[in-house]
N, C-alpha and C. Protein backbone atom coordinates (compact mmCIF):
# COMPACT_ATOMS: atom_id res chain seq x y z
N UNK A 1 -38.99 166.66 76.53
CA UNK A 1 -39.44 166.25 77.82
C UNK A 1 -40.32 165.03 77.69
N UNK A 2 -40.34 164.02 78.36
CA UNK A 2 -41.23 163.20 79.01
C UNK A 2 -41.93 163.26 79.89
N UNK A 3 -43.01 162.00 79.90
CA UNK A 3 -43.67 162.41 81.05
C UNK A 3 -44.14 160.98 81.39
N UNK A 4 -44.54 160.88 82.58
CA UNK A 4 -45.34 159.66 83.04
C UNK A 4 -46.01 160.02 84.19
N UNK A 5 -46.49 158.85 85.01
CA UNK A 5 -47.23 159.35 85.88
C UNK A 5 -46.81 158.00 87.27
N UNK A 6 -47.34 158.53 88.52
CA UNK A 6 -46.96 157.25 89.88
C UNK A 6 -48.64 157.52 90.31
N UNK A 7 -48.10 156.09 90.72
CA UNK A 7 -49.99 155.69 91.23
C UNK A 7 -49.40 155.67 92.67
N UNK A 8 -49.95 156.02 93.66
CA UNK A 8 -49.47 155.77 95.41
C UNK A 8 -50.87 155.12 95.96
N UNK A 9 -50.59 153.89 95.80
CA UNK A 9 -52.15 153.06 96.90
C UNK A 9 -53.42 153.17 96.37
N UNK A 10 -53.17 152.96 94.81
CA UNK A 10 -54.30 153.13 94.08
C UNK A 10 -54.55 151.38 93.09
N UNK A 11 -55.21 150.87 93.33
CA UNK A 11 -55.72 149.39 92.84
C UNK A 11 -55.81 149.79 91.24
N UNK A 12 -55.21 148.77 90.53
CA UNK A 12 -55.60 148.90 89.19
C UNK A 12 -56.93 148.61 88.41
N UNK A 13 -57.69 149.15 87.70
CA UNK A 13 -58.86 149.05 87.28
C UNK A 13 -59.08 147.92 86.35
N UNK A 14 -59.28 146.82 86.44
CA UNK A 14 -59.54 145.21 85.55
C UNK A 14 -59.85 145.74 84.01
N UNK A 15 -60.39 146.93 84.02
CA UNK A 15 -61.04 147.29 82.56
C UNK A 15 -60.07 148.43 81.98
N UNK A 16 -59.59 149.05 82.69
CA UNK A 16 -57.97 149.83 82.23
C UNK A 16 -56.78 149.70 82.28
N UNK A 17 -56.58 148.06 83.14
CA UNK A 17 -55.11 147.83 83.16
C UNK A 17 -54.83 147.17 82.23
N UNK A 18 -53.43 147.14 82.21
CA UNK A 18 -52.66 146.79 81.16
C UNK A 18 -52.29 145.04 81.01
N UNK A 19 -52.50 144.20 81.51
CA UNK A 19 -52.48 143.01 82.05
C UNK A 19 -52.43 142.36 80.61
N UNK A 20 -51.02 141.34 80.17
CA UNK A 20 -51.87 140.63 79.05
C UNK A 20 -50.97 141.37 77.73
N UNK A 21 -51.08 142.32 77.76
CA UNK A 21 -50.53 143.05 76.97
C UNK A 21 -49.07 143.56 76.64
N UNK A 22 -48.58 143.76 78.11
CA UNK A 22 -47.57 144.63 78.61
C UNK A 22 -46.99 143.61 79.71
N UNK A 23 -47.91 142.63 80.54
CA UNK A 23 -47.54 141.65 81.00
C UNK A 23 -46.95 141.86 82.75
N UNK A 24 -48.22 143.33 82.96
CA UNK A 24 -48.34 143.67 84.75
C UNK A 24 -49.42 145.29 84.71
N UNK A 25 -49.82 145.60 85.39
CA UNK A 25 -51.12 146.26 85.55
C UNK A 25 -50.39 147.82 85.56
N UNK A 26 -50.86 148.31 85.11
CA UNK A 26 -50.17 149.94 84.82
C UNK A 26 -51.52 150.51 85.68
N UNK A 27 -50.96 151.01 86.81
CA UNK A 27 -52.28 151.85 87.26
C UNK A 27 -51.69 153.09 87.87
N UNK A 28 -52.07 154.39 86.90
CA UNK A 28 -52.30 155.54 86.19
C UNK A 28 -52.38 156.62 87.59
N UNK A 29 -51.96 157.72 88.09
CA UNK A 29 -52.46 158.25 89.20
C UNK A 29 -53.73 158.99 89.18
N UNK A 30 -54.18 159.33 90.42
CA UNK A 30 -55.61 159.87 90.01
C UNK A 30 -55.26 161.25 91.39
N UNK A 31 -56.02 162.67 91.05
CA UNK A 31 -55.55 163.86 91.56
C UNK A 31 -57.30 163.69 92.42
N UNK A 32 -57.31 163.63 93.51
CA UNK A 32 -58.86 164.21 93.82
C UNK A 32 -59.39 162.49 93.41
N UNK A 33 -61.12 163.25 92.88
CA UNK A 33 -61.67 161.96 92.65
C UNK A 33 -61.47 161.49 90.81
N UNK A 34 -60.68 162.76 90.15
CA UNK A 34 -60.23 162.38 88.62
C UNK A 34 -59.44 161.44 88.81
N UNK A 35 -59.43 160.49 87.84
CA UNK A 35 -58.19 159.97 87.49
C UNK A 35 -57.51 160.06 86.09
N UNK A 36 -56.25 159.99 86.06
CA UNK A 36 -55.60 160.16 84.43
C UNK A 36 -55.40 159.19 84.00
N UNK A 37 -56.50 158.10 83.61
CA UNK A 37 -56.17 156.55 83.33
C UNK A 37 -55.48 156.49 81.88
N UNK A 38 -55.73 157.95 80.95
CA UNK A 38 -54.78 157.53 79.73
C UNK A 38 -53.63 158.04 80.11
N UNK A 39 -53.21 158.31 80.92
CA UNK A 39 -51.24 158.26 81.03
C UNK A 39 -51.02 156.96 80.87
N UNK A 40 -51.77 155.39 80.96
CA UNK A 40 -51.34 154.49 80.93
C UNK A 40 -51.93 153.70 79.57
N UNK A 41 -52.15 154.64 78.76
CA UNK A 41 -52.76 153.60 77.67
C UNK A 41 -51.51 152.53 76.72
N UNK A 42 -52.09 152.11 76.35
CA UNK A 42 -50.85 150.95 75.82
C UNK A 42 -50.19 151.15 74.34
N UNK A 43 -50.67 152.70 73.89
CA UNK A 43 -50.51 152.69 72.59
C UNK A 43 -49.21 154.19 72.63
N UNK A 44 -49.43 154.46 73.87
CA UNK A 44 -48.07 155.65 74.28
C UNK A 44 -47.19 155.03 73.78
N UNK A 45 -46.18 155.68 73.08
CA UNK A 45 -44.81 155.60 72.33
C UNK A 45 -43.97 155.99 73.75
N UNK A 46 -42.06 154.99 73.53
CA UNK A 46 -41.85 155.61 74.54
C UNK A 46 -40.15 156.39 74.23
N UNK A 47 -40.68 157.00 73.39
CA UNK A 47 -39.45 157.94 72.72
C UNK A 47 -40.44 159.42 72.70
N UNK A 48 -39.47 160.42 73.06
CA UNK A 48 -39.45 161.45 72.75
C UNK A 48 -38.97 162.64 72.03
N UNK A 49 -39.14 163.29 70.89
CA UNK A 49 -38.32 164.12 70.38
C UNK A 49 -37.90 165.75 71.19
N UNK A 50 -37.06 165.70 71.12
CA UNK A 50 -36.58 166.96 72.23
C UNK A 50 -35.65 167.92 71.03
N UNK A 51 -36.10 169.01 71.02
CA UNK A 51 -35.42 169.89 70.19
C UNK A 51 -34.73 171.04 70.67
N UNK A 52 -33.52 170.96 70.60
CA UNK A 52 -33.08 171.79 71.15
C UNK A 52 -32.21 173.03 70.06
N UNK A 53 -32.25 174.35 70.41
CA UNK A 53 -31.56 175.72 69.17
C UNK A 53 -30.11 175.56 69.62
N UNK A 54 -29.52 174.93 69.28
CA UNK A 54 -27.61 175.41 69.36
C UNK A 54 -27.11 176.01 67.77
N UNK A 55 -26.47 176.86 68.59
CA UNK A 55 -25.71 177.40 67.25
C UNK A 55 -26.42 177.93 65.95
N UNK A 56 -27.80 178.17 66.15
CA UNK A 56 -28.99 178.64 65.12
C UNK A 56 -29.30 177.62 64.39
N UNK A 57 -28.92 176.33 64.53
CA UNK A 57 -29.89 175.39 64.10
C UNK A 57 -30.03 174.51 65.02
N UNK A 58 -31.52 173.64 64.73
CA UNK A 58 -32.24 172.83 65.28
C UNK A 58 -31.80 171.19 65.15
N UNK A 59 -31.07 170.59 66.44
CA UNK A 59 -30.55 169.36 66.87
C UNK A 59 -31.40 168.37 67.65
N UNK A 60 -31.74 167.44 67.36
CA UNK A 60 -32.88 166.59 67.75
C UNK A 60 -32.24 165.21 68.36
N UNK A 61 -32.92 165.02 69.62
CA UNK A 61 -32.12 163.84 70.58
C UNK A 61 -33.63 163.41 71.08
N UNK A 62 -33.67 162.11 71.16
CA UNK A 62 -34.47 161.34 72.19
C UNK A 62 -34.27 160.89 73.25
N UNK A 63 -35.51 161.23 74.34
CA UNK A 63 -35.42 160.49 75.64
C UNK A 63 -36.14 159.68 76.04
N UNK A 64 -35.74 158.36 76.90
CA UNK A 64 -36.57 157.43 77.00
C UNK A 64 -36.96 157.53 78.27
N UNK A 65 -38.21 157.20 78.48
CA UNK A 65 -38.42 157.04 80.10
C UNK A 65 -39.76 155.32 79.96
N UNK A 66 -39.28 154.87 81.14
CA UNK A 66 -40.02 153.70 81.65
C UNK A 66 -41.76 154.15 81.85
N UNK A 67 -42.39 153.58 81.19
CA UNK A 67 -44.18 153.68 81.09
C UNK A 67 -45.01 154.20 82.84
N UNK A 68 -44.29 153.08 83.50
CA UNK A 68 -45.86 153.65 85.07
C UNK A 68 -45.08 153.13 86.34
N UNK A 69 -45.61 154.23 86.75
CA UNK A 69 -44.66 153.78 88.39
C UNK A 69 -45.83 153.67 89.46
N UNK A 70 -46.03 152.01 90.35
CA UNK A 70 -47.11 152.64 90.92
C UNK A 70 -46.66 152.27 92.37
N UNK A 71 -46.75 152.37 93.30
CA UNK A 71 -46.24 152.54 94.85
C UNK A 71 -46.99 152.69 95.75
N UNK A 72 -46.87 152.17 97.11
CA UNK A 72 -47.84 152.49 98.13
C UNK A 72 -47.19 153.12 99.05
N UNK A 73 -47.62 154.16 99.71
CA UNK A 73 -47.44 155.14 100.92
C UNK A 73 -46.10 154.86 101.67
N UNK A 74 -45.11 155.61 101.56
CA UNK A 74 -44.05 155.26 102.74
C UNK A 74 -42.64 155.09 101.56
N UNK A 75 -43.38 153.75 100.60
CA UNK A 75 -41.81 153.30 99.33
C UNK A 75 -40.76 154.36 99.09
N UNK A 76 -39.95 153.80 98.62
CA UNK A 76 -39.15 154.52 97.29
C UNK A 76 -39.41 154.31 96.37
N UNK A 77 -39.60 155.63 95.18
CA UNK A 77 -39.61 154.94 94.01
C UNK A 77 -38.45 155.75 93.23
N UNK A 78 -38.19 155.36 91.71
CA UNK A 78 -37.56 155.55 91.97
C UNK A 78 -37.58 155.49 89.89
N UNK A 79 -37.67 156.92 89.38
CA UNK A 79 -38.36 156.89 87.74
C UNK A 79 -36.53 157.13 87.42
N UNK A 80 -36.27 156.29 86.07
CA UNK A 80 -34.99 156.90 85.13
C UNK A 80 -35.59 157.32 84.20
N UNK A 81 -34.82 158.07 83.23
CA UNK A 81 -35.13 158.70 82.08
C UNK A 81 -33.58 158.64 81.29
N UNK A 82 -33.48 158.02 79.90
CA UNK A 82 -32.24 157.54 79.32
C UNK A 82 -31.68 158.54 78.11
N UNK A 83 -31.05 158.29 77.46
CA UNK A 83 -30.78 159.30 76.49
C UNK A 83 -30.20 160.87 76.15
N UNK A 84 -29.94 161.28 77.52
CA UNK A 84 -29.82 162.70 77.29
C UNK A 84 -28.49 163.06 77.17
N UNK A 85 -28.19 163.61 76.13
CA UNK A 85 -27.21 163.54 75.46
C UNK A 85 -25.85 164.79 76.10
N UNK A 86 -24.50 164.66 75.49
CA UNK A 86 -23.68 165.14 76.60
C UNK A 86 -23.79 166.75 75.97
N UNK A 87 -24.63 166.81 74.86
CA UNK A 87 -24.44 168.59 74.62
C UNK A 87 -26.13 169.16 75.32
N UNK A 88 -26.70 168.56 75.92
CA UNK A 88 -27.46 168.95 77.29
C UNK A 88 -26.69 168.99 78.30
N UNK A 89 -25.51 168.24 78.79
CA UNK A 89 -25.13 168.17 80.14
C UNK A 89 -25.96 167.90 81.37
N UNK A 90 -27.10 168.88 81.99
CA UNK A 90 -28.20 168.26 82.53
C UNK A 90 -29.43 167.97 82.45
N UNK A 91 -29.74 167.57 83.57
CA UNK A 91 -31.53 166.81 83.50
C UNK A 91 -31.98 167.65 84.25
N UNK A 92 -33.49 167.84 84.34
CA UNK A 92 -34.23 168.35 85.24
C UNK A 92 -35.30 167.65 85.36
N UNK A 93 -36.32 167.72 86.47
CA UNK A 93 -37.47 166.87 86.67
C UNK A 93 -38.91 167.88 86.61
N UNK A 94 -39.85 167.61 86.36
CA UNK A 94 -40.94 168.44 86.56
C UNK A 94 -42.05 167.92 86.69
N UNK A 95 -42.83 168.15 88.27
CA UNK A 95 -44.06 167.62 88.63
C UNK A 95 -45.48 168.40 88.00
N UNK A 96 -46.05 167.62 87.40
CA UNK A 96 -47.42 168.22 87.08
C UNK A 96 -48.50 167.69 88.00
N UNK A 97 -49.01 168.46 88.60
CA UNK A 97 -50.39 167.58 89.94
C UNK A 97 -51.31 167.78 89.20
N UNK A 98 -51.90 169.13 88.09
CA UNK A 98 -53.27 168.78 87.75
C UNK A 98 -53.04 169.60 85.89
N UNK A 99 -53.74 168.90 85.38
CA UNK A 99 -53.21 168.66 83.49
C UNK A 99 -53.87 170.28 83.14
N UNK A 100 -52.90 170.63 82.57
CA UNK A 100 -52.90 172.01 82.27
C UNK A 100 -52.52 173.36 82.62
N UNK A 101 -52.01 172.56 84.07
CA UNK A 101 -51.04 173.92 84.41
C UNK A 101 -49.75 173.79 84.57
N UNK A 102 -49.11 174.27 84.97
CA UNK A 102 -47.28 174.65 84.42
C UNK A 102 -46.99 173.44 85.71
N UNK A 103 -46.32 172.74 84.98
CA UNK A 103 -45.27 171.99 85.69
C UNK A 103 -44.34 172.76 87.01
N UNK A 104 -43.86 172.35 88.19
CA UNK A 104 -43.16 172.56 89.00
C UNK A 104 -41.76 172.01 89.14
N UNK A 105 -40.97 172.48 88.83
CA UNK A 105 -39.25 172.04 88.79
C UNK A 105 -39.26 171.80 90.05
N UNK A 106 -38.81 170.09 90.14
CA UNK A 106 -38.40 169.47 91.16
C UNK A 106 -36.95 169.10 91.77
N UNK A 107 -36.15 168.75 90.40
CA UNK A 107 -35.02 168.77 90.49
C UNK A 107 -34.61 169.94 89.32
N UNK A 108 -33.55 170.27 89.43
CA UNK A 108 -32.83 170.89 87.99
C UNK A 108 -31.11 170.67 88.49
N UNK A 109 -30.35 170.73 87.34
CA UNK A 109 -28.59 170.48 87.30
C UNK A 109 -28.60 169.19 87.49
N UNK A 110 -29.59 167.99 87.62
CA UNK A 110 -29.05 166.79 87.89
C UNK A 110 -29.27 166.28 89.13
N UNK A 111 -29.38 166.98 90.40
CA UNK A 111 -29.46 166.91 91.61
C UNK A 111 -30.03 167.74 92.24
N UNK A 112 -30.05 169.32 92.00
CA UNK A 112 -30.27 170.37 92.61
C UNK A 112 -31.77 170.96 92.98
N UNK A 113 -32.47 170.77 94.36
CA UNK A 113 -33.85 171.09 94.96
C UNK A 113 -33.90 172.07 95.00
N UNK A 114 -34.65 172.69 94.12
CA UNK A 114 -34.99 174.39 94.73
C UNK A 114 -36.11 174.75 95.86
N UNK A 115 -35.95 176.06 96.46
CA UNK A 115 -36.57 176.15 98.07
C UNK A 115 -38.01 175.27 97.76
N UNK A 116 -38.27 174.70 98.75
CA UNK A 116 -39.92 174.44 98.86
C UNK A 116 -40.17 173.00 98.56
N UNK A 117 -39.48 172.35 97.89
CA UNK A 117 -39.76 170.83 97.57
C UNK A 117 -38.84 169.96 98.51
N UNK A 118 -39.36 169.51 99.27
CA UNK A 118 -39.57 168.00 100.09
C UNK A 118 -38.24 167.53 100.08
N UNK A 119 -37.65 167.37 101.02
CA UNK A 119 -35.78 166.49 100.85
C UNK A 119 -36.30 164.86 100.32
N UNK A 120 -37.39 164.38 100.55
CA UNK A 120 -37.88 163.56 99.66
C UNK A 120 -37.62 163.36 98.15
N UNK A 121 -37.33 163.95 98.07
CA UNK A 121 -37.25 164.06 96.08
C UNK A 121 -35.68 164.43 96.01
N UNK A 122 -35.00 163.29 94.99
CA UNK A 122 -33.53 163.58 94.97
C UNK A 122 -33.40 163.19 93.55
N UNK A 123 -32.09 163.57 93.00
CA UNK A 123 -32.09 163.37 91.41
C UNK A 123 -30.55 163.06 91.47
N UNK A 124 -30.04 161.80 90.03
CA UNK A 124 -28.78 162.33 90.11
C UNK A 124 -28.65 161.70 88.67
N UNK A 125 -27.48 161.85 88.17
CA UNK A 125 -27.30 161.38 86.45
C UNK A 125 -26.07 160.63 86.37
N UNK A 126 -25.84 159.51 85.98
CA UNK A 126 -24.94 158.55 85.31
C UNK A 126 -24.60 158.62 83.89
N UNK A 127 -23.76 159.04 83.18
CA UNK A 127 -23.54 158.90 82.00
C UNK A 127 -24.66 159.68 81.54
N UNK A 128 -25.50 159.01 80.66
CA UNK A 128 -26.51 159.54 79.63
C UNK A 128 -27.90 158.86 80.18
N UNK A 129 -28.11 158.58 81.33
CA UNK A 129 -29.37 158.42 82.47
C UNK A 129 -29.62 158.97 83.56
N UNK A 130 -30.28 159.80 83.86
CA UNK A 130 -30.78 160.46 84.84
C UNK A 130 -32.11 159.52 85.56
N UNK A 131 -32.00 159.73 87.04
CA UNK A 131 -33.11 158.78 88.03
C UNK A 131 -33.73 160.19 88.71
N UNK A 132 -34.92 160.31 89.33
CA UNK A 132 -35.49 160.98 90.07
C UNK A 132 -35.58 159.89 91.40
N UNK A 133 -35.57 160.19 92.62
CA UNK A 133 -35.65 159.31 93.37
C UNK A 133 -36.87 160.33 94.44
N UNK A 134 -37.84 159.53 94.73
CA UNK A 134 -38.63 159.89 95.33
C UNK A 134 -38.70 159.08 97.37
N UNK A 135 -37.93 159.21 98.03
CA UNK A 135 -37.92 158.43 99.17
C UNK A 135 -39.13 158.74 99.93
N UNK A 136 -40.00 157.40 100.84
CA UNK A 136 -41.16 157.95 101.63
C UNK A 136 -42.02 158.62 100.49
N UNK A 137 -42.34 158.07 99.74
CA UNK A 137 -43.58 158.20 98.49
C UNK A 137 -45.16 158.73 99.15
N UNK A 138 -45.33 160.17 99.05
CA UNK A 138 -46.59 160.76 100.00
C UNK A 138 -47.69 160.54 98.67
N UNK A 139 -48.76 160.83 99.55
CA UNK A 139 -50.15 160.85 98.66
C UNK A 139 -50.22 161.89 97.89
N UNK A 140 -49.61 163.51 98.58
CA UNK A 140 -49.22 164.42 97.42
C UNK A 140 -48.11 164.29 96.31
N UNK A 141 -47.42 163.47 96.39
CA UNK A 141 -46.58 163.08 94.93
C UNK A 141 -47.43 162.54 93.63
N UNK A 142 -48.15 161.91 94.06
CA UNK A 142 -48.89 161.25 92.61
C UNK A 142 -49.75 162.85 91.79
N UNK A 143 -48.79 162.13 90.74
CA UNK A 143 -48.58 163.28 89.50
C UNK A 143 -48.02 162.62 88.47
N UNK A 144 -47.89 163.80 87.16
CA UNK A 144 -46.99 163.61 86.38
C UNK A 144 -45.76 164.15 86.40
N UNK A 145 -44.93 163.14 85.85
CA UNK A 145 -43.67 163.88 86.05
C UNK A 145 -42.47 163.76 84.87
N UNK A 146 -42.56 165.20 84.46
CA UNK A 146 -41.91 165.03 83.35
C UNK A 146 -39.80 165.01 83.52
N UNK A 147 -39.15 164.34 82.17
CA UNK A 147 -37.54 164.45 82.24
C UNK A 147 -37.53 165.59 81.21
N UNK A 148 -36.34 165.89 81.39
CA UNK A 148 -35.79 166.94 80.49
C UNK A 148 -34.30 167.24 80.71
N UNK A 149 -33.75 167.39 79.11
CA UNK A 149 -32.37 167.63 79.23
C UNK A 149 -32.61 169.49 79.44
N UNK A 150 -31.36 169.88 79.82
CA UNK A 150 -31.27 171.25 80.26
C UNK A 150 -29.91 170.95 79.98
N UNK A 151 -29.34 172.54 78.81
CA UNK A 151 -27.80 173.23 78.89
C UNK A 151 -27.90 174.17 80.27
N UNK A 152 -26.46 174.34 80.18
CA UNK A 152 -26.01 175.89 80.97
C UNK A 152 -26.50 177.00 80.86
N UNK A 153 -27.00 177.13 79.41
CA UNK A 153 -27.94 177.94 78.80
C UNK A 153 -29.06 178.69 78.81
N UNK A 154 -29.78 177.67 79.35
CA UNK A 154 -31.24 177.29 79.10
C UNK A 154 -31.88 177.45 77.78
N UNK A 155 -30.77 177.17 76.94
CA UNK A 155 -31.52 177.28 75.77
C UNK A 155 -31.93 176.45 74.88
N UNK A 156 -32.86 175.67 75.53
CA UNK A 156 -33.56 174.58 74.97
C UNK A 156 -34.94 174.67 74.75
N UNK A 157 -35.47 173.87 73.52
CA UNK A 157 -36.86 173.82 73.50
C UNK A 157 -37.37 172.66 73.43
N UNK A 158 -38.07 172.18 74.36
CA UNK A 158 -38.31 171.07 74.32
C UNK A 158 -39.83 170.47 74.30
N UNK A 159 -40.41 169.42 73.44
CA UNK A 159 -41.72 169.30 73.02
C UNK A 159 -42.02 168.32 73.70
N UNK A 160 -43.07 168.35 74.75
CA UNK A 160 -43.53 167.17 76.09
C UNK A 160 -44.40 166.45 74.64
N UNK A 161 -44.33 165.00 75.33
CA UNK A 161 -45.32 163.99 74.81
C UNK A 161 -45.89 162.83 75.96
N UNK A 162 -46.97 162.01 75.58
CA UNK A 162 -47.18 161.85 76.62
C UNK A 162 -46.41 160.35 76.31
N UNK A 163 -46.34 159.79 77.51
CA UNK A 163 -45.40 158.39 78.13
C UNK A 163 -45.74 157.99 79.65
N UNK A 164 -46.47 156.32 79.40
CA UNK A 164 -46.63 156.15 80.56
C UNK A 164 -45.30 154.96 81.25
N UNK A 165 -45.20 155.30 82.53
CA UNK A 165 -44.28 155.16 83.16
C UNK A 165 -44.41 153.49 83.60
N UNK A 166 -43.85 152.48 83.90
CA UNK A 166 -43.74 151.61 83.47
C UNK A 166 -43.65 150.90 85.50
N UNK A 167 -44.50 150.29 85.95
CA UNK A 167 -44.53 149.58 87.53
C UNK A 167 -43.99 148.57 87.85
């Protein structure tokens, strides 16, 4: 799994953005009056190892996702995540709003909303890239949000790292 994070109408901080470096301002979302300014640090790797059990041994694939997504009230945005390979078959998405508790499946199969999440939030997969599409970008979206390949199975294990999402 990956992860990154969307800023919605949040100004980048002169002393935490990325400017110079990366060559445009990564600004990080913030929940309340916290903010998670290291989802955007500049030293995040943007590969992930994803391990998944087939067949009683352990098969290892990387996923890429873009560093920081940041947006103001109303946008589309609109995160990919690359790499996921065809013995996953699908992607799933997962919102984290506050660091340390269980992620919320936003999308899963590639496309598929389960009850309760927003027709706002749509997913779909091309080849070996999966997009989350977020239409009308609310102030409750800014989060993290992790990719993930998913079998038919569910028998995957997969090790989150952090990755900031790229604006």
């Amino acid at each position: 799994m990956l992860w990154g994070c969307i800023s919605v109408g949040k100004p980048c901080p002169g002393t935490w953005g990325l400017k110079g470096r990366l060559g445009a301002c990564h600004s990080p979302i913030g929940v309340g009056t916290r903010s998670w300014w290291d989802c955007a640090m500049a030293w995040t790797p943007l590969l992930l190892a994803v391990l998944a059990h087939v067949s009683g041994s352990l098969v290892q694939a990387a996923l890429e996702q873009l560093p920081s997504v940041s947006a103001n009230m109303g946008q589309t945005v609109h995160i990919t995540c690359s790499g996921i390979s065809s013995s996953y078959g699908y992607a799933g998405w997962y919102q984290q709003k506050v660091p340390g508790t269980a992620p919320v499946t936003v999308i899963y199969r590639n496309s598929n909303r389960p009850s309760g999440i927003p027709s706002r939030f749509s997913g779909s997969k091309s080849g070996s890239t999966a997009t989350l599409t977020i239409t009308g970008v609310q102030a409750e979206d800014e989060a993290v949000y992790f990719c993930g390949g998913q079998d038919g199975s569910a028998g995957v294990i997969q090790v989150p790292h952090k990755v900031a999402m790229d604006g």
